[in-house]
PDB file of N, CA and C in Angstrom:
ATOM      1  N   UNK A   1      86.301  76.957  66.803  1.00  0.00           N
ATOM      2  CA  UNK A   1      86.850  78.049  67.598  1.00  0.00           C
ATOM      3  C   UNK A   1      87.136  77.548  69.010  1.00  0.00           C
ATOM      4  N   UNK A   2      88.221  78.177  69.566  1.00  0.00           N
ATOM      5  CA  UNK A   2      88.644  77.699  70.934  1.00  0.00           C
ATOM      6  C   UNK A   2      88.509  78.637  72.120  1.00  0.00           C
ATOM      7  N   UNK A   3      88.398  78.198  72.911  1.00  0.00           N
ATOM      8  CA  UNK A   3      88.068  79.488  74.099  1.00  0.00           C
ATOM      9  C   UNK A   3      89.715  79.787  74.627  1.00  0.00           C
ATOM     10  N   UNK A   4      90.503  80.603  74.859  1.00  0.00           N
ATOM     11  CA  UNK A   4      91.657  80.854  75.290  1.00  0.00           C
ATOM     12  C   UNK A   4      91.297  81.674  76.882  1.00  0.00           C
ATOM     13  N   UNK A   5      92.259  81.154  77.540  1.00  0.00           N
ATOM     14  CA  UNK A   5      92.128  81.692  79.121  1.00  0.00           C
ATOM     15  C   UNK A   5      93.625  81.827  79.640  1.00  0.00           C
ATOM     16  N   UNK A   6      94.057  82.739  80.046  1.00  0.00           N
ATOM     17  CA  UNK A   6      95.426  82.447  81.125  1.00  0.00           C
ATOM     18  C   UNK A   6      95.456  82.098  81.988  1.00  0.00           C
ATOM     19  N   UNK A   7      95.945  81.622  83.226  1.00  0.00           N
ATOM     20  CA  UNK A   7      96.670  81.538  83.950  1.00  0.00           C
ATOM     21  C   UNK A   7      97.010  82.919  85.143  1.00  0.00           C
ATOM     22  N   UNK A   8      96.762  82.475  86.376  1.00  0.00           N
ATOM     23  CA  UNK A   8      96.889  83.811  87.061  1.00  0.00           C
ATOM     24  C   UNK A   8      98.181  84.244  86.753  1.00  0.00           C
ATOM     25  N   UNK A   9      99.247  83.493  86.804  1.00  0.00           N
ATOM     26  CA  UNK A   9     100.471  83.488  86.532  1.00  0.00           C
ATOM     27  C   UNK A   9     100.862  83.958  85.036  1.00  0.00           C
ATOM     28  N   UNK A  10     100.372  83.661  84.350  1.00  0.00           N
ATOM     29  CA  UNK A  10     100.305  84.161  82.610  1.00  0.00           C
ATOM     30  C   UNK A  10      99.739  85.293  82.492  1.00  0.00           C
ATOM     31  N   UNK A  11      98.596  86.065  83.737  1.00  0.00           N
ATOM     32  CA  UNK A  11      98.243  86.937  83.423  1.00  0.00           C
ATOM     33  C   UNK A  11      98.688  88.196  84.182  1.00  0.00           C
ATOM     34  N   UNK A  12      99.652  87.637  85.501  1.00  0.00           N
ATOM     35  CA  UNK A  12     100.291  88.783  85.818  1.00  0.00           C
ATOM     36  C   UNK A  12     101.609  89.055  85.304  1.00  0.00           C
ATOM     37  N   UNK A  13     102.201  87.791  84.390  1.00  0.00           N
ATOM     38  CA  UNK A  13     103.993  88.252  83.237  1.00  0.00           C
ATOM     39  C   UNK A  13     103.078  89.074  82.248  1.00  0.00           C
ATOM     40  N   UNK A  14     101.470  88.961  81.668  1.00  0.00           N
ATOM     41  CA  UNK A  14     101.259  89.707  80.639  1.00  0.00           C
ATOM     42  C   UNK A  14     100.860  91.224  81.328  1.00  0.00           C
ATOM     43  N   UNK A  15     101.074  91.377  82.468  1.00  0.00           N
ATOM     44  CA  UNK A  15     100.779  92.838  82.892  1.00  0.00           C
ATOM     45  C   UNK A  15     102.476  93.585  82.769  1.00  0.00           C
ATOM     46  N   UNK A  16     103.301  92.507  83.602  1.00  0.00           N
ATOM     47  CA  UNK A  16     104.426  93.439  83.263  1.00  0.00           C
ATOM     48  C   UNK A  16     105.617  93.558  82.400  1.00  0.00           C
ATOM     49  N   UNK A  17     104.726  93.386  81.027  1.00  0.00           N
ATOM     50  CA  UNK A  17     105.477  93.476  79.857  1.00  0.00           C
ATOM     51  C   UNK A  17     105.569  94.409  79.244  1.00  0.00           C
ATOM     52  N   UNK A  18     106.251  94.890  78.408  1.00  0.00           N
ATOM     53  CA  UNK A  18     106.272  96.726  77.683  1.00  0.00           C
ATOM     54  C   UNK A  18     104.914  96.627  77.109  1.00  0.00           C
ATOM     55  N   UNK A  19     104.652  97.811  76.310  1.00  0.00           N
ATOM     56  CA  UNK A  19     103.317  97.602  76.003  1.00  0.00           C
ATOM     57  C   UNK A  19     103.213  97.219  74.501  1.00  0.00           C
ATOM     58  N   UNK A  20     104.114  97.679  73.667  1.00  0.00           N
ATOM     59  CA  UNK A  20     104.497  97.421  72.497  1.00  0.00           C
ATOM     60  C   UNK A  20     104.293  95.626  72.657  1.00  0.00           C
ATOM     61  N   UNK A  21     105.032  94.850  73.768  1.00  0.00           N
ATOM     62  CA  UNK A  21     104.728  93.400  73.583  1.00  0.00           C
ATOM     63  C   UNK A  21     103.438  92.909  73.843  1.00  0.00           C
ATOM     64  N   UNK A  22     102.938  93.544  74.634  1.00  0.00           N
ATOM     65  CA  UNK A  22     101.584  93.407  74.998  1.00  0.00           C
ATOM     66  C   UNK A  22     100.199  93.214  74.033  1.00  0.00           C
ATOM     67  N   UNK A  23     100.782  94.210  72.848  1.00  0.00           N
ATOM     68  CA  UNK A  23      99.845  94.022  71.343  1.00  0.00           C
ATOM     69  C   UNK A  23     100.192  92.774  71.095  1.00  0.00           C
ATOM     70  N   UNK A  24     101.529  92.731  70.639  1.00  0.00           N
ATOM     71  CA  UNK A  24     102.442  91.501  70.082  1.00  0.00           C
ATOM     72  C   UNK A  24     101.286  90.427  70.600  1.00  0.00           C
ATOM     73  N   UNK A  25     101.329  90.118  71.765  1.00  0.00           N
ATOM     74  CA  UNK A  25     100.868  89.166  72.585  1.00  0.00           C
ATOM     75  C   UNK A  25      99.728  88.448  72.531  1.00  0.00           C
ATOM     76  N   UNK A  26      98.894  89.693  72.039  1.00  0.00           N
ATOM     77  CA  UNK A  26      97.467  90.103  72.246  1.00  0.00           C
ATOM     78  C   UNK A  26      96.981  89.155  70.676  1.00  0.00           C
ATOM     79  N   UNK A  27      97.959  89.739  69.764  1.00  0.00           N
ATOM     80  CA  UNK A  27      97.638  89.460  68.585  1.00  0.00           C
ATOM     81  C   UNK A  27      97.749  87.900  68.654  1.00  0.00           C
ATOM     82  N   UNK A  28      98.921  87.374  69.348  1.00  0.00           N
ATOM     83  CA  UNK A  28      98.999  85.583  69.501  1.00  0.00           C
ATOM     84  C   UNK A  28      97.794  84.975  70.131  1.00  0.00           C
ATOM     85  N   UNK A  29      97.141  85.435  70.792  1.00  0.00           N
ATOM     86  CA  UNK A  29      95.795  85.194  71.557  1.00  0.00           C
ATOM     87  C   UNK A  29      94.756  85.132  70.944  1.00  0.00           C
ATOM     88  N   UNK A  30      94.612  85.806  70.061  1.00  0.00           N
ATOM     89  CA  UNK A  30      93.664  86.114  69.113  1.00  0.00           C
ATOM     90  C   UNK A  30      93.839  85.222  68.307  1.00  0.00           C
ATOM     91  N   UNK A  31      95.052  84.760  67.450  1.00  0.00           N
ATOM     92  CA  UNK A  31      94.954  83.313  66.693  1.00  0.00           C
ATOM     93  C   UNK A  31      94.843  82.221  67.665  1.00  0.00           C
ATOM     94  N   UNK A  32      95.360  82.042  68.729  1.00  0.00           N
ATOM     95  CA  UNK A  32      95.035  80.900  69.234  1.00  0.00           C
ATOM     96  C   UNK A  32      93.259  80.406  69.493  1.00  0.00           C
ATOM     97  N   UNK A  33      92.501  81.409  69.134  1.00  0.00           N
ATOM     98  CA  UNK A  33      91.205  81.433  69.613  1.00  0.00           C
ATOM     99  C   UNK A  33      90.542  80.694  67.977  1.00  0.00           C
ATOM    100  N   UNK A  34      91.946  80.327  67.035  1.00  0.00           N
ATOM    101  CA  UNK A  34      91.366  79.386  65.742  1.00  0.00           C
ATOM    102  C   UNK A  34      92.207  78.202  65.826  1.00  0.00           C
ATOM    103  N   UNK A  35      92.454  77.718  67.308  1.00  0.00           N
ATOM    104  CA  UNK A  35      92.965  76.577  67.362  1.00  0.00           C
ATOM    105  C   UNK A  35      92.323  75.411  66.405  1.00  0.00           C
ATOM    106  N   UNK A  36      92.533  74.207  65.702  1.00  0.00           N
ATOM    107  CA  UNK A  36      94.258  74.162  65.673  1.00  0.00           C
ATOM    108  C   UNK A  36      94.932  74.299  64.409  1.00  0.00           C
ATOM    109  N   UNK A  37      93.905  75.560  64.115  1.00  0.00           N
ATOM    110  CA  UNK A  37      94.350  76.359  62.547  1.00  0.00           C
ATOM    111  C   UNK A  37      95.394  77.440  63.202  1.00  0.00           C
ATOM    112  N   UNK A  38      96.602  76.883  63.443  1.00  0.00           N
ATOM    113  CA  UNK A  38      97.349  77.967  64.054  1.00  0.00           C
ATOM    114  C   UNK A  38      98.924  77.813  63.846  1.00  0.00           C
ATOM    115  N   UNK A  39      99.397  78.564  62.759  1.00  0.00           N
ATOM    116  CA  UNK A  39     100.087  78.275  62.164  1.00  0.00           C
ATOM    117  C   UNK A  39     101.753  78.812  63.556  1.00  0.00           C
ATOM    118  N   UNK A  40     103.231  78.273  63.337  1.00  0.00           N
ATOM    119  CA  UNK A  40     104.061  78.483  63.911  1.00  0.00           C
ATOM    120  C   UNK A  40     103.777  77.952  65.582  1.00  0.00           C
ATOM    121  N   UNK A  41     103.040  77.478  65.979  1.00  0.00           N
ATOM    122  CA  UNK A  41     102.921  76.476  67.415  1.00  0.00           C
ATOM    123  C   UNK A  41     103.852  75.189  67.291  1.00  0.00           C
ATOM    124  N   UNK A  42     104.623  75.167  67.941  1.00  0.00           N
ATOM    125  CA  UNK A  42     105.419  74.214  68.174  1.00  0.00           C
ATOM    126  C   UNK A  42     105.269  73.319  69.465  1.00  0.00           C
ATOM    127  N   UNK A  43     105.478  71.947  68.963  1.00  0.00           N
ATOM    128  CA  UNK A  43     105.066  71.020  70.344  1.00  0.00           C
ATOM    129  C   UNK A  43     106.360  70.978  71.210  1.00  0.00           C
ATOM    130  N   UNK A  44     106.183  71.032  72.653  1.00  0.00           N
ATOM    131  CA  UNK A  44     107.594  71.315  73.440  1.00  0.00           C
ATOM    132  C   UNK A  44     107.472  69.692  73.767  1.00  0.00           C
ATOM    133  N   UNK A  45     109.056  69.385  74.293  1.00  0.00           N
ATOM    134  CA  UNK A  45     109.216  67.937  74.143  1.00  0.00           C
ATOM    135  C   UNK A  45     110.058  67.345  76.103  1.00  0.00           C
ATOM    136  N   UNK A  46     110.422  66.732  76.789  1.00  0.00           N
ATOM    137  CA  UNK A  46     110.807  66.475  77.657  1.00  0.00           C
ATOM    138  C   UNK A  46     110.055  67.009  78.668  1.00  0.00           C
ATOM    139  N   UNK A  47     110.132  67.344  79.775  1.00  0.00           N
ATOM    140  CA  UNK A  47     109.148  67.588  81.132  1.00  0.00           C
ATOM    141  C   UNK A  47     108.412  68.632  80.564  1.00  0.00           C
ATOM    142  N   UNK A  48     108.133  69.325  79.619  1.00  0.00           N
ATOM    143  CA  UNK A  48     107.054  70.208  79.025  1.00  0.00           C
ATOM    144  C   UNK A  48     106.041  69.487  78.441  1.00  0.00           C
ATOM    145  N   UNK A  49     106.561  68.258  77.642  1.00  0.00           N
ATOM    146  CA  UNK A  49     105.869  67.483  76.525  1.00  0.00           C
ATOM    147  C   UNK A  49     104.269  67.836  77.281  1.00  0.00           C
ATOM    148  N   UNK A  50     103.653  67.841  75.791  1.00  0.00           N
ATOM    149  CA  UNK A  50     102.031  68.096  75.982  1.00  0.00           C
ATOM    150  C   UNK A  50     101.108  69.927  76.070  1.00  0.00           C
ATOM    151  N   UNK A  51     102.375  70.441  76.240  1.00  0.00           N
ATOM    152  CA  UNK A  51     102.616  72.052  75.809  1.00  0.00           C
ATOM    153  C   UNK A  51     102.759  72.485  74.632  1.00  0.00           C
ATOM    154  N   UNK A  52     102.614  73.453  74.065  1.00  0.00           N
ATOM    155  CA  UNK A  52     103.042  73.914  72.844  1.00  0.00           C
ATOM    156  C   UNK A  52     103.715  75.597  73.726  1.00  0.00           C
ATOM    157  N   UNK A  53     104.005  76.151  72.353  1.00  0.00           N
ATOM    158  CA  UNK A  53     104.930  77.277  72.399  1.00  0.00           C
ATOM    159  C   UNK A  53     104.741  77.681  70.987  1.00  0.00           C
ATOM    160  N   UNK A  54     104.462  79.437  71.075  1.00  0.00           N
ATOM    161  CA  UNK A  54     104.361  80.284  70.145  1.00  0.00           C
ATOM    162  C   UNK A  54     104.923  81.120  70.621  1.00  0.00           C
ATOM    163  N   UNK A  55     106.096  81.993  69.140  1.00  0.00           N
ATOM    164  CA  UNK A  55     106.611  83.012  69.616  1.00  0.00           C
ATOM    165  C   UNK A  55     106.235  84.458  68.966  1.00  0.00           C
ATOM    166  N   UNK A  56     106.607  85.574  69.278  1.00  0.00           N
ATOM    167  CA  UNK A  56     106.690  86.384  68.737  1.00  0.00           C
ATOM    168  C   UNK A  56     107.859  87.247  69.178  1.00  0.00           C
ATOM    169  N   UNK A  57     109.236  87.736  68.249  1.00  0.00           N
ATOM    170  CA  UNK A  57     110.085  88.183  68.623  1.00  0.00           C
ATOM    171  C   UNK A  57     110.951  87.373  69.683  1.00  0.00           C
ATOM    172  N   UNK A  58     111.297  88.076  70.696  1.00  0.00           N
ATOM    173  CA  UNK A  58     112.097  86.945  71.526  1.00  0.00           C
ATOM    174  C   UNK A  58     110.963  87.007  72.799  1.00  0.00           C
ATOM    175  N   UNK A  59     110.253  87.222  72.716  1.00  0.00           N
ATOM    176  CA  UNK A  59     108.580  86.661  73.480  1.00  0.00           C
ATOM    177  C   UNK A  59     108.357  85.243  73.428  1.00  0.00           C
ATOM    178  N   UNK A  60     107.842  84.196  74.530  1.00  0.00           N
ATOM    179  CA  UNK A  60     107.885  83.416  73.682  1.00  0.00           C
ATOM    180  C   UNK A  60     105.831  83.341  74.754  1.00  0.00           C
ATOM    181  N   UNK A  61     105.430  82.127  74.700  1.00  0.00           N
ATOM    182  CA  UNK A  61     103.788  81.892  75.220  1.00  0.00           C
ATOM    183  C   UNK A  61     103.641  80.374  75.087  1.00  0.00           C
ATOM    184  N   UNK A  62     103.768  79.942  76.105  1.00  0.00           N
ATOM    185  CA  UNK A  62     103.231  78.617  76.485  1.00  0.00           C
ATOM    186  C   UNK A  62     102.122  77.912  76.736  1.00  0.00           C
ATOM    187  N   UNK A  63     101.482  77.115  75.936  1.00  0.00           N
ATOM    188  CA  UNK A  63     100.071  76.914  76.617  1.00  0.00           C
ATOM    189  C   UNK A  63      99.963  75.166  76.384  1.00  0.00           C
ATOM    190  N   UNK A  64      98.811  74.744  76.853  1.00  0.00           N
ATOM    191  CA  UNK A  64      98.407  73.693  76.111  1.00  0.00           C
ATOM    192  C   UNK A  64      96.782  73.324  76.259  1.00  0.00           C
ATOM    193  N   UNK A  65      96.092  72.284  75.057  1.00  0.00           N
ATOM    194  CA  UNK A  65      94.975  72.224  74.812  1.00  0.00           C
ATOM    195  C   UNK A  65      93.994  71.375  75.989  1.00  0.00           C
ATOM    196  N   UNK A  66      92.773  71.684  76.123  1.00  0.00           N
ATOM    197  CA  UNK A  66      91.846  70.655  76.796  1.00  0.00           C
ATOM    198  C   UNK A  66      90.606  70.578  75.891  1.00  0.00           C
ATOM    199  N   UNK A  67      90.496  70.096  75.524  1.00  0.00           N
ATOM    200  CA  UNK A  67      89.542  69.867  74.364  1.00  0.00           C
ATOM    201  C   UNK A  67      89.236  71.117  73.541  1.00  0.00           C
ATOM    202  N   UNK A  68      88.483  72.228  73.627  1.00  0.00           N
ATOM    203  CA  UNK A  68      88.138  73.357  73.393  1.00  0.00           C
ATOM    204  C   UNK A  68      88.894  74.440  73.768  1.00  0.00           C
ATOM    205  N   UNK A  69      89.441  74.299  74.601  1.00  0.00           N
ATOM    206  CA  UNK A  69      90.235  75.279  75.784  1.00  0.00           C
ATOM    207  C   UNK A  69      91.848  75.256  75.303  1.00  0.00           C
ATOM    208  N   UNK A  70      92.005  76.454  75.426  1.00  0.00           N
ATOM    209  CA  UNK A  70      93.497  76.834  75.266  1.00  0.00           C
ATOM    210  C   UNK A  70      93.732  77.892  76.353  1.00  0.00           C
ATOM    211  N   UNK A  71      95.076  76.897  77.237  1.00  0.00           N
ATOM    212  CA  UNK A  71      94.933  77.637  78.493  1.00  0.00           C
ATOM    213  C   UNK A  71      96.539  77.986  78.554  1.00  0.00           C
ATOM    214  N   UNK A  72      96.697  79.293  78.758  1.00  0.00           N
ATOM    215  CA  UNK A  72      98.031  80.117  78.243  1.00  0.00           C
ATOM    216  C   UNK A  72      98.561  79.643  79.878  1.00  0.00           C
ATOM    217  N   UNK A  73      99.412  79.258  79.682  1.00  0.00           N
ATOM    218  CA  UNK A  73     100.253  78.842  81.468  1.00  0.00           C
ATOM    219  C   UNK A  73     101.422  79.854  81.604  1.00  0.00           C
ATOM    220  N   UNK A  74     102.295  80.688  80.659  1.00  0.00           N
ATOM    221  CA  UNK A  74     103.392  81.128  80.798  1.00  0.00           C
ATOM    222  C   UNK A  74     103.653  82.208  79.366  1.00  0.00           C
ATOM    223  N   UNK A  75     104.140  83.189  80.044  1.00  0.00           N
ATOM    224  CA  UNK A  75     104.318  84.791  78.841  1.00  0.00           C
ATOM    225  C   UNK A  75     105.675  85.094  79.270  1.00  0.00           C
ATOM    226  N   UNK A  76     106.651  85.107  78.350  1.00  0.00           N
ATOM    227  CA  UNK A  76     108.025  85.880  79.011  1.00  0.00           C
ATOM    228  C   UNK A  76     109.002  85.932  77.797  1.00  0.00           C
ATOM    229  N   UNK A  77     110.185  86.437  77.638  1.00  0.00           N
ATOM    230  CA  UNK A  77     111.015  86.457  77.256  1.00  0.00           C
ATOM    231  C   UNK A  77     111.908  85.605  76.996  1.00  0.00           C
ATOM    232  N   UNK A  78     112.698  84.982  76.008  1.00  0.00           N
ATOM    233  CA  UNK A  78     112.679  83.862  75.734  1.00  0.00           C
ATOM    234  C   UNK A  78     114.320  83.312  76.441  1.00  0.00           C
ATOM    235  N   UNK A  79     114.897  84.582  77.234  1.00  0.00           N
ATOM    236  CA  UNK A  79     116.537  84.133  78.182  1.00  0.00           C
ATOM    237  C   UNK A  79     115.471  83.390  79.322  1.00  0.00           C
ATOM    238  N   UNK A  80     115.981  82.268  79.710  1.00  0.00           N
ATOM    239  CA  UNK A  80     115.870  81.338  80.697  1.00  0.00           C
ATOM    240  C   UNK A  80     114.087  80.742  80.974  1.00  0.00           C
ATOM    241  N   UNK A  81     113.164  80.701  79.037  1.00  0.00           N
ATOM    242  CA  UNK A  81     111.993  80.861  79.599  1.00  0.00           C
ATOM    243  C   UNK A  81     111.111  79.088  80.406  1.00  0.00           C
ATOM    244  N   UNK A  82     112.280  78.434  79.390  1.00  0.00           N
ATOM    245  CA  UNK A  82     112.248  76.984  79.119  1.00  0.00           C
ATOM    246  C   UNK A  82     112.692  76.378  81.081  1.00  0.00           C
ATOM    247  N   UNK A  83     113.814  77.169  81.519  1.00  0.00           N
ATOM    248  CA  UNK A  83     113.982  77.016  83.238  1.00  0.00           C
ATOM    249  C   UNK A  83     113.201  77.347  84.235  1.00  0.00           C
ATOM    250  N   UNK A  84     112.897  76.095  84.927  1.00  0.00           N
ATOM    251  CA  UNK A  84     112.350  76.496  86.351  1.00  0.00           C
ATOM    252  C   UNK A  84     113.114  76.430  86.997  1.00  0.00           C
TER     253      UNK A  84
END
């Protein structure tokens, strides 16, 4: 089992999301906490590399691992989520 944590930043996009996504969300959190029995995580590749990405709908959730720890860095919508 993995400990999952956000991000101040991950945890104020998960405040102002509808609330309907907010379950959505909730529910991705909850599997990530059976890392790395976690099916649909995809490894992101170029200046992300070392991130993964799970979606739900056009939601998408960025995180990546530290040994035990799964630390959510980014919650948003998936127009421009990949741009800084």
């Amino acid at each position: 089992m993995a400990s999952v944590h956000l991000t101040a930043e991950a945890q104020k996009q998960f405040t102002t999301l509808p609330r309907t996504i907010q379950a959505r969300v909730t529910r991705l959190l909850e599997r990530l906490e059976k890392w790395p029995n976690v099916s649909g995580a995809k490894p992101l590749r170029g200046d992300l590399a070392g991130s993964y990405r799970l979606r739900t709908g056009d939601y998408r959730l960025q995180f990546h691992v530290v040994g035990d720890t799964v630390l959510v860095e980014r919650i948003g919508h998936r127009d421009g989520f990949y741009e800084d």
